[in-house]
Protein backbone atom coordinates (compact mmCIF):
# COMPACT_ATOMS: atom_id res chain seq x y z
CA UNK A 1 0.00 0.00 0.00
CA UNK A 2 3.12 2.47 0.75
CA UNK A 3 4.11 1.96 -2.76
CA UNK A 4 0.41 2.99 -4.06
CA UNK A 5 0.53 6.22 -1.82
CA UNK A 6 3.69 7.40 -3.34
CA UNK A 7 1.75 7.18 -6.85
CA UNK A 8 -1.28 9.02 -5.47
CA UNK A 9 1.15 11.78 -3.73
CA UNK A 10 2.39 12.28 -7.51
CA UNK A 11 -0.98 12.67 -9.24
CA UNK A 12 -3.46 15.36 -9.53
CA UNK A 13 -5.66 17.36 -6.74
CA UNK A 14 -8.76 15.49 -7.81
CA UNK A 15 -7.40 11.75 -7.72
CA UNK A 16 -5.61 12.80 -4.28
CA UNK A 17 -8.81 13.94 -2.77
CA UNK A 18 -10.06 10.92 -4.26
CA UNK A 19 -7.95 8.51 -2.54
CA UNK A 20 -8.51 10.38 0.48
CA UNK A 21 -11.96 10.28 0.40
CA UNK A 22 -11.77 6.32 -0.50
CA UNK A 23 -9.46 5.73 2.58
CA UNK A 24 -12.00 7.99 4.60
CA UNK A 25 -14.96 5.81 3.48
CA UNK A 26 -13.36 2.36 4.29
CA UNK A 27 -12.63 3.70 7.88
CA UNK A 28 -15.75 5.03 8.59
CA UNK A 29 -18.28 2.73 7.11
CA UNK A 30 -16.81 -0.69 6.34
CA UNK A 31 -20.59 -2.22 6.12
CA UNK A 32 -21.39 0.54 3.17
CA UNK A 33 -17.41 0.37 1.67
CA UNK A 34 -17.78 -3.55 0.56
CA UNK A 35 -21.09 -2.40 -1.57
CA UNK A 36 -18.88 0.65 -2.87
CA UNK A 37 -17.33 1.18 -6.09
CA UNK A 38 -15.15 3.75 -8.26
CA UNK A 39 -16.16 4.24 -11.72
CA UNK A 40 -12.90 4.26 -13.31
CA UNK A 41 -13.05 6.44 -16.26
CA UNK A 42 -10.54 8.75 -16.07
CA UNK A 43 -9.04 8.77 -19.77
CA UNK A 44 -5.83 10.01 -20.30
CA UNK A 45 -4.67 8.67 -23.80
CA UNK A 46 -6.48 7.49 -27.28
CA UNK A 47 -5.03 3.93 -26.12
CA UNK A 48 -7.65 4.41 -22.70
CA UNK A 49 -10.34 5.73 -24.31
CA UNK A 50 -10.23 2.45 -26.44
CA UNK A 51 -9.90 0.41 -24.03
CA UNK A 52 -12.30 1.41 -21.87
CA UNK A 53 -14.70 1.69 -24.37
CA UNK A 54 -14.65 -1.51 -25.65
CA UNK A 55 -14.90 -2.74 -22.04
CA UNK A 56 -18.57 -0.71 -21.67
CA UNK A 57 -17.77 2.06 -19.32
CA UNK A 58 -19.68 5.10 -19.81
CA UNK A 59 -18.52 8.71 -20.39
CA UNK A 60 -19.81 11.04 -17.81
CA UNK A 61 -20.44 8.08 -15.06
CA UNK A 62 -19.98 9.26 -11.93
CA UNK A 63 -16.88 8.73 -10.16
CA UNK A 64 -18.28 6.49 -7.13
CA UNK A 65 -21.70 4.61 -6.54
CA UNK A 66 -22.54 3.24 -3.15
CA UNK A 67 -25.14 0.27 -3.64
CA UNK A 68 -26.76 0.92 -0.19
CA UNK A 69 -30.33 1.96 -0.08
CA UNK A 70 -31.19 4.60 2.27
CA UNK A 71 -34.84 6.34 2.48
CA UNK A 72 -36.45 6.29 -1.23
CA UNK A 73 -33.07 6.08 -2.88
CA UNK A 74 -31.43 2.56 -4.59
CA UNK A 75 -28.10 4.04 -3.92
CA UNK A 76 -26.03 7.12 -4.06
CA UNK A 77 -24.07 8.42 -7.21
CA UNK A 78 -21.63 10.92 -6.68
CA UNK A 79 -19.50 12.64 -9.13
CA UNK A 80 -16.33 13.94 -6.83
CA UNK A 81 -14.72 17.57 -8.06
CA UNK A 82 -11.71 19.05 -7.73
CA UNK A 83 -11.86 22.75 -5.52
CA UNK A 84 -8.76 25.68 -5.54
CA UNK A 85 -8.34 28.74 -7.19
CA UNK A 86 -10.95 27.00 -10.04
CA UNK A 87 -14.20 24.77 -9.62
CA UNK A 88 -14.31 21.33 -11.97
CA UNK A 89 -17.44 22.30 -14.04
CA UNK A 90 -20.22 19.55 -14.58
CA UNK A 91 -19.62 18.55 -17.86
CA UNK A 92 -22.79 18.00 -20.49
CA UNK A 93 -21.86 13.55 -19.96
CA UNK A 94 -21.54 13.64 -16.30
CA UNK A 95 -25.22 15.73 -16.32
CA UNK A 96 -27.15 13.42 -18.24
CA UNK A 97 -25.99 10.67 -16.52
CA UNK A 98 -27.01 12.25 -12.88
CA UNK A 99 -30.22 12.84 -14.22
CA UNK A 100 -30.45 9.17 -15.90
CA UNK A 101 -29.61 8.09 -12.22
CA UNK A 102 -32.08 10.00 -10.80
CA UNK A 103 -34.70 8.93 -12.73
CA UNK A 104 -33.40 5.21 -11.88
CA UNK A 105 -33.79 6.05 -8.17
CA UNK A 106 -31.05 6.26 -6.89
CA UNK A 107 -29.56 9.99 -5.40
CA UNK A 108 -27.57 11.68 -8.01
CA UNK A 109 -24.82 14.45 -6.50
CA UNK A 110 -22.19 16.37 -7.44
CA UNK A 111 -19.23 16.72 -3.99
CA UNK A 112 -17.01 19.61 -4.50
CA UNK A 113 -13.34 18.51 -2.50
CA UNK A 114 -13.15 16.29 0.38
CA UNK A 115 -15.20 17.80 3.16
CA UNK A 116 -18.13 17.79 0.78
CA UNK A 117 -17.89 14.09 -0.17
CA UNK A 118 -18.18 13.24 3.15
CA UNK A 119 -20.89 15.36 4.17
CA UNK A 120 -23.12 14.74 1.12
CA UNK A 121 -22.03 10.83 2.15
CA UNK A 122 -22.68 10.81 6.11
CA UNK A 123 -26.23 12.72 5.28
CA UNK A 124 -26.75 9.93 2.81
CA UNK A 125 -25.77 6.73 5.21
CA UNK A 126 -27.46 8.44 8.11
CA UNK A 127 -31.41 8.02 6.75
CA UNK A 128 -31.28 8.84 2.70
CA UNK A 129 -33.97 11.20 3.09
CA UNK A 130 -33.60 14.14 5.10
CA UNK A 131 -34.05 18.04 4.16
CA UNK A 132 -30.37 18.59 4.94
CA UNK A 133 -29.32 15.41 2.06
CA UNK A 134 -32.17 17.16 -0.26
CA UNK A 135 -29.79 20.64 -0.91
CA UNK A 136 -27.39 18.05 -2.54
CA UNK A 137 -29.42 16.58 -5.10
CA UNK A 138 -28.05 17.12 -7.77
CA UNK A 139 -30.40 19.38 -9.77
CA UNK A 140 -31.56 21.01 -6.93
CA UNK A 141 -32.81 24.81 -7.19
CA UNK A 142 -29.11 25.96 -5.35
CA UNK A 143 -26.73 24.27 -6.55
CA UNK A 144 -23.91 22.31 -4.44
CA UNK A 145 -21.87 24.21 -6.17
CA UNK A 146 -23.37 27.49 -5.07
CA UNK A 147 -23.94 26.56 -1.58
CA UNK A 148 -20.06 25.75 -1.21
CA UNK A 149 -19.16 28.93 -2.86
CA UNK A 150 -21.27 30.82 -0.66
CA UNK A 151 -20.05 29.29 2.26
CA UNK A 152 -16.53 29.83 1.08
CA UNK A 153 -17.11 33.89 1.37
């Protein structure tokens, strides 16, 4: 595992946060973690993109799904972005496919940097359908996004 942390140290801000976030989860939920994937399609080269393809993965799936229903919900979808000096924008893929979610029931959200992950997944784990878990659907009149900004100032 030491040799798979010096590789993460080397990468970007979103796949560190990532990581983090992953290590975070298996901690503090090891129930929820076993029925928890990452969507791997990060695509770097033409040589990916084919490959990946071919295998059936999805552009604009979101970057972790937790198969544990909570409240109403089949599961949670969460599409994790990087935060700094810029926010990751939502790109046209990764919408369509948080709305295709939604309308398969599960929750669809968007987590902007670490702190947000986990608080859009604790609200998630702790019932799946509380008022303060609704502000983080994605789609929701404010924005995630928004909110975090605003909070920010």
């Amino acid at each position: 595992m030491r040799h798979a942390a010096n590789i993460i140290a080397k990468c970007g801000p979103e796949i560190r946060e990532c990581a983090a976030y992953a290590q975070w989860f298996q901690r503090q939920y090891p129930a929820e973690w076993a029925a928890t994937t990452h969507v791997p399609n990060e695509r770097k080269g033409m040589l990916d993109k084919i490959i990946l393809a071919a295998l059936g993965t999805k552009s604009g799936a979101s970057d972790y799904v937790i198969c544990v229903p909570r409240g109403r919900y089949s599961g949670l979808w969460i599409e994790a972005k990087r935060t700094g000096a810029t926010w990751a924008a939502v790109s046209p893929e990764q919408r369509l496919w948080l709305s295709l979610m939604g309308a398969a029931g599960f929750f669809p959200s968007v987590g902007y940097g670490i702190d947000h992950l986990r608080e859009i997944t604790r609200l998630y784990l702790s019932d799946g359908h509380n008022a303060a878990l609704a502000a983080h659907h994605y789609g929701a009149r404010i924005s995630a996004k928004r909110q975090r900004k605003e909070a920010a100032a």
